[in-house]
PDB file of N, CA and C in Angstrom:
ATOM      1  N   UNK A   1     209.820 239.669 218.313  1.00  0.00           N
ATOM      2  CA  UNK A   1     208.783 238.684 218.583  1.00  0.00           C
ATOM      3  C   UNK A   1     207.503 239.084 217.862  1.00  0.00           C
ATOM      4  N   UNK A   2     206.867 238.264 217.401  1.00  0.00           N
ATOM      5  CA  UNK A   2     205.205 238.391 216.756  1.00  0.00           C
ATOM      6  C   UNK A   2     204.401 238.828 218.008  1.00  0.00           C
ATOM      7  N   UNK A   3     203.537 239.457 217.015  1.00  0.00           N
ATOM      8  CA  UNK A   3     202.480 240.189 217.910  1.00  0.00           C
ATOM      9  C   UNK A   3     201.385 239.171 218.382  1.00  0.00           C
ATOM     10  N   UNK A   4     200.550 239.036 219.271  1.00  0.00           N
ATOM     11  CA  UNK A   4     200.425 238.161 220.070  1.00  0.00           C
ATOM     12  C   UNK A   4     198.501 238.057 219.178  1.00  0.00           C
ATOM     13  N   UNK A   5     198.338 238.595 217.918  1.00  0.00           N
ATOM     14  CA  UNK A   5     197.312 238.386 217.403  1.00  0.00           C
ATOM     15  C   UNK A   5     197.692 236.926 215.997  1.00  0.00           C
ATOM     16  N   UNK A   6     198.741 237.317 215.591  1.00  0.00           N
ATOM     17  CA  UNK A   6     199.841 236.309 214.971  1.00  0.00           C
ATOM     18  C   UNK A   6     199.926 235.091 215.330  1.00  0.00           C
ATOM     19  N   UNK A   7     199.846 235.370 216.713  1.00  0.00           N
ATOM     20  CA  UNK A   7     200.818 233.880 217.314  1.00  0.00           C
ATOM     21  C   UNK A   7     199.355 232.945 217.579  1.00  0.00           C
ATOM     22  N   UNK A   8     198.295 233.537 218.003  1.00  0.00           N
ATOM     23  CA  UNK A   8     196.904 233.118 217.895  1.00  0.00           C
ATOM     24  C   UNK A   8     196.613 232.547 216.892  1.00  0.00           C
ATOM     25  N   UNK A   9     196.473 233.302 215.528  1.00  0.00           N
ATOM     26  CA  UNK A   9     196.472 233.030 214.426  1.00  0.00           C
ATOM     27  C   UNK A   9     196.652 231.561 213.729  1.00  0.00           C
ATOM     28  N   UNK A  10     197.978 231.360 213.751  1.00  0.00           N
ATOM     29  CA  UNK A  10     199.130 230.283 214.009  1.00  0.00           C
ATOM     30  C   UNK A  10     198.698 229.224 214.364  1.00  0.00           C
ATOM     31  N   UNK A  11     198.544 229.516 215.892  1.00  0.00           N
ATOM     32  CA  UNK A  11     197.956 228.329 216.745  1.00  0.00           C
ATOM     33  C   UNK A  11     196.432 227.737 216.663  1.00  0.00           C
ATOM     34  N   UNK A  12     195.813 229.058 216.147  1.00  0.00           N
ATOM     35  CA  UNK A  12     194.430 228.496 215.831  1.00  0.00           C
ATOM     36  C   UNK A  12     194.587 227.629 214.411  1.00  0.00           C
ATOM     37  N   UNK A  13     195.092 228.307 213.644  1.00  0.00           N
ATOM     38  CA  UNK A  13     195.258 227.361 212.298  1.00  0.00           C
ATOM     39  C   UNK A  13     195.655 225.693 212.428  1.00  0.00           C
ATOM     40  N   UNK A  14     196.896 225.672 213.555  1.00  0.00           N
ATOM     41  CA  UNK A  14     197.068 224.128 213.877  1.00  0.00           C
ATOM     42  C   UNK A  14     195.785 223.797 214.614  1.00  0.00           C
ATOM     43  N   UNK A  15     195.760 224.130 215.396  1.00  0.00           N
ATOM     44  CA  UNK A  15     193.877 223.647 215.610  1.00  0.00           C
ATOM     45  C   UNK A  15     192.909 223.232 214.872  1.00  0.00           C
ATOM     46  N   UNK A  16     192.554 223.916 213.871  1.00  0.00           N
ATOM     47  CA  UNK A  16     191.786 223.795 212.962  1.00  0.00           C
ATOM     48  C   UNK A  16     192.379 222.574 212.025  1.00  0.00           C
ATOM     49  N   UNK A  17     193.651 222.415 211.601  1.00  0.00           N
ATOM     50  CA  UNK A  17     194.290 221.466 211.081  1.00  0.00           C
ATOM     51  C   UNK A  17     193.802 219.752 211.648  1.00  0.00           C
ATOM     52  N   UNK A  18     194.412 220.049 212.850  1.00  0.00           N
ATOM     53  CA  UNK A  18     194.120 219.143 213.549  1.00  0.00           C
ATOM     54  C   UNK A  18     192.685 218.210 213.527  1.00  0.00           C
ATOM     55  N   UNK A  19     191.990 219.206 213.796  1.00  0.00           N
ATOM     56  CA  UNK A  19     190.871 219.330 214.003  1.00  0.00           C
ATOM     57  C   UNK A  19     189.811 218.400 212.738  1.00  0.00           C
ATOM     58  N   UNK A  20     190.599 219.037 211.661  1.00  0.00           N
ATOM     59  CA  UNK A  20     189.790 218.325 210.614  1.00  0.00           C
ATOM     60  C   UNK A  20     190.334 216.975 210.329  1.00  0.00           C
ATOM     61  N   UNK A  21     191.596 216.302 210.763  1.00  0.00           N
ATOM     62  CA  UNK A  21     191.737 215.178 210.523  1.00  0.00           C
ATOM     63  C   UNK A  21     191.379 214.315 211.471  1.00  0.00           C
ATOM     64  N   UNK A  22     190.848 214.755 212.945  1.00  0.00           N
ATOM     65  CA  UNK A  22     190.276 213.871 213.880  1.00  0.00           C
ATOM     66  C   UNK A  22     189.066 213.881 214.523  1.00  0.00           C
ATOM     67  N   UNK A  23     188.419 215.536 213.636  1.00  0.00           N
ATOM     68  CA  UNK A  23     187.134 215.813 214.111  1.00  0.00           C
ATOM     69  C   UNK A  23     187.013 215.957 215.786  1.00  0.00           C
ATOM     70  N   UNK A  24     188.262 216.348 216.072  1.00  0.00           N
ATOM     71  CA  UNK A  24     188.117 216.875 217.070  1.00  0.00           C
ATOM     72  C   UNK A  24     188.548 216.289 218.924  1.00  0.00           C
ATOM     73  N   UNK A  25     188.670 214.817 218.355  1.00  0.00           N
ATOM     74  CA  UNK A  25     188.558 213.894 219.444  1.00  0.00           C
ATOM     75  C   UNK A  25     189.764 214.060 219.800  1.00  0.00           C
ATOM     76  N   UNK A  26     190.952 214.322 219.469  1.00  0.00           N
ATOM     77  CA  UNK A  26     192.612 214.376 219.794  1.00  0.00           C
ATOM     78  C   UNK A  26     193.028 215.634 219.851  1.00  0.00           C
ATOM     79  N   UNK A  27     192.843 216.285 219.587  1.00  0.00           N
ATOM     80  CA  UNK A  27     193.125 218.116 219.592  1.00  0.00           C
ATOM     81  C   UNK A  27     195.175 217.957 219.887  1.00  0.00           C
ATOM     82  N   UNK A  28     195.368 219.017 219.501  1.00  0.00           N
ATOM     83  CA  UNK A  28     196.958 218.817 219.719  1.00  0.00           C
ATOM     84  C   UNK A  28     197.261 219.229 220.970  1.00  0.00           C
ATOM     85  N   UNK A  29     198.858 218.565 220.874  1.00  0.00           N
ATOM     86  CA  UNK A  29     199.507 218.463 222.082  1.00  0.00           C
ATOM     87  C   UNK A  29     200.846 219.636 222.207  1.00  0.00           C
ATOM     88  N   UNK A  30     201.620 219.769 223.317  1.00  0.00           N
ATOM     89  CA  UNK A  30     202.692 220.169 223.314  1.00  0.00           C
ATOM     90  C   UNK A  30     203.512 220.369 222.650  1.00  0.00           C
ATOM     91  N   UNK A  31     203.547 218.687 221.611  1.00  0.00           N
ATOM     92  CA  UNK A  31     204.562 218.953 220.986  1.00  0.00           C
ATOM     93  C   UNK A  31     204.352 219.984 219.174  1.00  0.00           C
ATOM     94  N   UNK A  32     203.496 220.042 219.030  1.00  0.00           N
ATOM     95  CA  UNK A  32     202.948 220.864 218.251  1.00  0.00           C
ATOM     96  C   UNK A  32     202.615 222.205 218.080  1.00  0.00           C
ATOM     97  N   UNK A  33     202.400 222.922 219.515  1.00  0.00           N
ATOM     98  CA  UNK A  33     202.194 224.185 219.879  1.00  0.00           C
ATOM     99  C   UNK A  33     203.675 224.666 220.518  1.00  0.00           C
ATOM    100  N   UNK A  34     204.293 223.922 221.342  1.00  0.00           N
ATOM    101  CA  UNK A  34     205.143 224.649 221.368  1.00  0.00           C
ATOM    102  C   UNK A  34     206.124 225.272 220.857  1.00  0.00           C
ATOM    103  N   UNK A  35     206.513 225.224 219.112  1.00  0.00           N
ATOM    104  CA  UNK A  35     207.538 225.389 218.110  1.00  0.00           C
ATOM    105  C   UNK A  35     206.622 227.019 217.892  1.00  0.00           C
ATOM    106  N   UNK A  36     205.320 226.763 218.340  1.00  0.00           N
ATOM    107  CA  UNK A  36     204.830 228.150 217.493  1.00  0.00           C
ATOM    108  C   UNK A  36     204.460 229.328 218.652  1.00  0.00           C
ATOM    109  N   UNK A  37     203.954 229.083 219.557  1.00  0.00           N
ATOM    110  CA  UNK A  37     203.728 229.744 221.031  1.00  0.00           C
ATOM    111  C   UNK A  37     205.527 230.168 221.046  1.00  0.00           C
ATOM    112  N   UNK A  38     206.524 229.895 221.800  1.00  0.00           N
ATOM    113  CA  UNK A  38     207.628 230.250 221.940  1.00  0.00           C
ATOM    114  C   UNK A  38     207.292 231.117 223.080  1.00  0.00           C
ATOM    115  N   UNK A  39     206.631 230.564 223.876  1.00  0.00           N
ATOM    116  CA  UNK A  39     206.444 231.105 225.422  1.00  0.00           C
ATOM    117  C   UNK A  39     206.902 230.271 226.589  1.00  0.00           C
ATOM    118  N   UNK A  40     206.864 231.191 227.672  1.00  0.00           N
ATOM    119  CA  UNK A  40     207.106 230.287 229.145  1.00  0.00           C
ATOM    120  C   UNK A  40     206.214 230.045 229.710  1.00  0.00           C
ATOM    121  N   UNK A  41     206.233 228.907 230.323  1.00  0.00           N
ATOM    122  CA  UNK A  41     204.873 227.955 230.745  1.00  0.00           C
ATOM    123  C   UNK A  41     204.194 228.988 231.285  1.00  0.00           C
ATOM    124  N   UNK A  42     204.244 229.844 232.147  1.00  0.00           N
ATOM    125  CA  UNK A  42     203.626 230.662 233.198  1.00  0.00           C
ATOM    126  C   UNK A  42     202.333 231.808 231.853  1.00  0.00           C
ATOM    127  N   UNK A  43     203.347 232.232 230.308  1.00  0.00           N
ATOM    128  CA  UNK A  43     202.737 233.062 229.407  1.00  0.00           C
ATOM    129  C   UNK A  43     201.727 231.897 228.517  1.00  0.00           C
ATOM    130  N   UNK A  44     202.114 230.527 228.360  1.00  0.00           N
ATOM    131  CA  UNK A  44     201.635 229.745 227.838  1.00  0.00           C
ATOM    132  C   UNK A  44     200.106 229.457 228.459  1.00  0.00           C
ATOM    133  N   UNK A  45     199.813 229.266 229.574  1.00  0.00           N
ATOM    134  CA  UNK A  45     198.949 228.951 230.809  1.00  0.00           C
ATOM    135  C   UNK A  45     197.979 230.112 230.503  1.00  0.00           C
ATOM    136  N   UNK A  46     198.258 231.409 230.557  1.00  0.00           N
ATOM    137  CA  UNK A  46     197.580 232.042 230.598  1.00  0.00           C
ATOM    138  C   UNK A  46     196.860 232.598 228.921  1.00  0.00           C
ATOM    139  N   UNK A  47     197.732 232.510 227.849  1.00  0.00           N
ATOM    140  CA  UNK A  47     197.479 232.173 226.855  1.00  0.00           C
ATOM    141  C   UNK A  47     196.187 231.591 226.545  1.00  0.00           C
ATOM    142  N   UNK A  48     196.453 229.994 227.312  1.00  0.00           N
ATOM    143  CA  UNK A  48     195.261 229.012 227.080  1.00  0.00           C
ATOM    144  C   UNK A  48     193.770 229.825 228.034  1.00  0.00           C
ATOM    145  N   UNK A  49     194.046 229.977 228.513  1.00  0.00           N
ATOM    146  CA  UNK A  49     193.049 230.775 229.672  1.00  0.00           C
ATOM    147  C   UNK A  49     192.804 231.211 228.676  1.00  0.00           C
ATOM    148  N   UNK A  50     193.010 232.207 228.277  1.00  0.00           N
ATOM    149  CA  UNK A  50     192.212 233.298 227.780  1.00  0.00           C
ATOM    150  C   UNK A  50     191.273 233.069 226.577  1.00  0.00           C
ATOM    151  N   UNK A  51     192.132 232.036 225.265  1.00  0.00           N
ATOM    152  CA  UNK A  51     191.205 231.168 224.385  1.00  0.00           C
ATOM    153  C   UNK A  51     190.174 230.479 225.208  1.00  0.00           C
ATOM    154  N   UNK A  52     190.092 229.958 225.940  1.00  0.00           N
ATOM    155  CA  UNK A  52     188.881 228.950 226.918  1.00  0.00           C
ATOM    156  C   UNK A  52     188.093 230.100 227.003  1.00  0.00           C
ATOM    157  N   UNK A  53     188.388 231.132 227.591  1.00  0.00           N
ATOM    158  CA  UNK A  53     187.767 232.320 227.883  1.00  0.00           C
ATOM    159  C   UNK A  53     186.420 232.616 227.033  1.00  0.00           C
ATOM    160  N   UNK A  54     187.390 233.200 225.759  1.00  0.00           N
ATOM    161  CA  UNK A  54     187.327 233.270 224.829  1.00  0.00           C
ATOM    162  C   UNK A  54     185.597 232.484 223.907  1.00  0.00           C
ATOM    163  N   UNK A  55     186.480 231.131 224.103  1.00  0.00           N
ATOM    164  CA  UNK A  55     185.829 230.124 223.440  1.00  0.00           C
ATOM    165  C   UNK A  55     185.941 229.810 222.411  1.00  0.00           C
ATOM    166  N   UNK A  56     187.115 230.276 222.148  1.00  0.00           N
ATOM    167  CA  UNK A  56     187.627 229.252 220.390  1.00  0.00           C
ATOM    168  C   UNK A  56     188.249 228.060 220.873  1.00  0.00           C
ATOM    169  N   UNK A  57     188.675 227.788 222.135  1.00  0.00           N
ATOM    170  CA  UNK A  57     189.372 226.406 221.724  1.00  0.00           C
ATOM    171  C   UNK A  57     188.525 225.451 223.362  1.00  0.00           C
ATOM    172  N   UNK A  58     189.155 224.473 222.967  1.00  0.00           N
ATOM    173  CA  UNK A  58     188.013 223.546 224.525  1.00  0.00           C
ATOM    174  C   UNK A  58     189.578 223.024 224.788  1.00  0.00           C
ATOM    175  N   UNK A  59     190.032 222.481 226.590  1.00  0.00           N
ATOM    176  CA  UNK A  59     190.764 221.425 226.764  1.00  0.00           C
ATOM    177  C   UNK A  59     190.621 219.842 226.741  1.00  0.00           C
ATOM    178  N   UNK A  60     191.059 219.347 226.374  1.00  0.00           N
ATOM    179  CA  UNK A  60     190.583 217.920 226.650  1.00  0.00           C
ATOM    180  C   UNK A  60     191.637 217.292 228.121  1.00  0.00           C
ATOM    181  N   UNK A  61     191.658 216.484 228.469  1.00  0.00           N
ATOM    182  CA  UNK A  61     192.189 216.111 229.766  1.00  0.00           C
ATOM    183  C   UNK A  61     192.084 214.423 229.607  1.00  0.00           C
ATOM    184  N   UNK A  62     193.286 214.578 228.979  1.00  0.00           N
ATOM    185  CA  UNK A  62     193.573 212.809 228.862  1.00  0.00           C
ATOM    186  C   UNK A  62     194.083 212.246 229.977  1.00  0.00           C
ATOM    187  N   UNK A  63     194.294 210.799 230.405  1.00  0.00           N
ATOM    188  CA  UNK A  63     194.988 210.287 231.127  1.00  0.00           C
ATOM    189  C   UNK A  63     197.075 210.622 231.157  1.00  0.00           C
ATOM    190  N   UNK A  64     197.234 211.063 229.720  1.00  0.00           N
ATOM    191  CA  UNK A  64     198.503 211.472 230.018  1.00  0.00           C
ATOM    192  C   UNK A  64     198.852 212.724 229.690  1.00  0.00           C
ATOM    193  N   UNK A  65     197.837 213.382 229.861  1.00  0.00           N
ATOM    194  CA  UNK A  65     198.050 214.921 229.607  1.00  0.00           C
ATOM    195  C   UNK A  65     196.544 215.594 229.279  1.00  0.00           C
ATOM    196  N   UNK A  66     197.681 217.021 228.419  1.00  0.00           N
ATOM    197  CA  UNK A  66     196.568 217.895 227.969  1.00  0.00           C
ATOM    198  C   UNK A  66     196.403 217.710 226.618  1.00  0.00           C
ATOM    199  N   UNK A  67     195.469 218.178 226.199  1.00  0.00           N
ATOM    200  CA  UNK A  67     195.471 218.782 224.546  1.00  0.00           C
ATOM    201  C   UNK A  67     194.828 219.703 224.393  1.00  0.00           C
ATOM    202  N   UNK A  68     194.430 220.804 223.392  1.00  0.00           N
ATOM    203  CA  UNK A  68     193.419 221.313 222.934  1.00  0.00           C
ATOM    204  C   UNK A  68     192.714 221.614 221.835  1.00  0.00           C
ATOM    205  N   UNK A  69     191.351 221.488 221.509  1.00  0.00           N
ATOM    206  CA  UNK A  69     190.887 221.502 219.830  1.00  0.00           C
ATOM    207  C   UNK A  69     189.844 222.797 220.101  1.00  0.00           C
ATOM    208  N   UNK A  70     188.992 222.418 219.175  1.00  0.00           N
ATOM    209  CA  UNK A  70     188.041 223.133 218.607  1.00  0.00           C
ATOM    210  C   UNK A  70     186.823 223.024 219.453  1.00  0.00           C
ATOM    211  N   UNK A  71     185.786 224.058 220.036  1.00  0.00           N
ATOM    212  CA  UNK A  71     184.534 223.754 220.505  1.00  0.00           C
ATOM    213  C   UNK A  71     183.486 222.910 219.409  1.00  0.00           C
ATOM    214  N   UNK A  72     182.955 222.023 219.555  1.00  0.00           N
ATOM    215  CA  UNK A  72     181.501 221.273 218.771  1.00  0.00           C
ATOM    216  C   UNK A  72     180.976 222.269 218.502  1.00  0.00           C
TER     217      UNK A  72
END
């Protein structure tokens, strides 16, 4: 398994991807992070915690879910 600075890496890069084609308003979803995370919800959860923490990434809280992008 990748080292868990990697898998950040990764995931921040789709972020940033993201990020620049919607400026931020859609941030990605599930189906996008999860091919690269390759965690269990319980390691995933806390994952996100810790970026929020952090402060590289913000949640958004749609009506049919989650997503997450980039802080403004």
């Amino acid at each position: 398994m990748e080292n868990m600075e990697e898998i950040e890496a990764k995931f921040l890069e789709a972020v940033k991807k993201e990020f620049a084609k919607s400026g931020g308003a859609n941030g990605i979803d599930h189906n996008v992070y999860d091919p690269i995370l390759k965690m269990t919800p319980d390691e995933k959860q806390e994952f996100f915690k810790q970026l929020i923490r952090e402060k590289k990434i913000v949640q958004i809280n749609h009506l049919n879910g989650i997503s997450f992008t980039l802080p403004k």
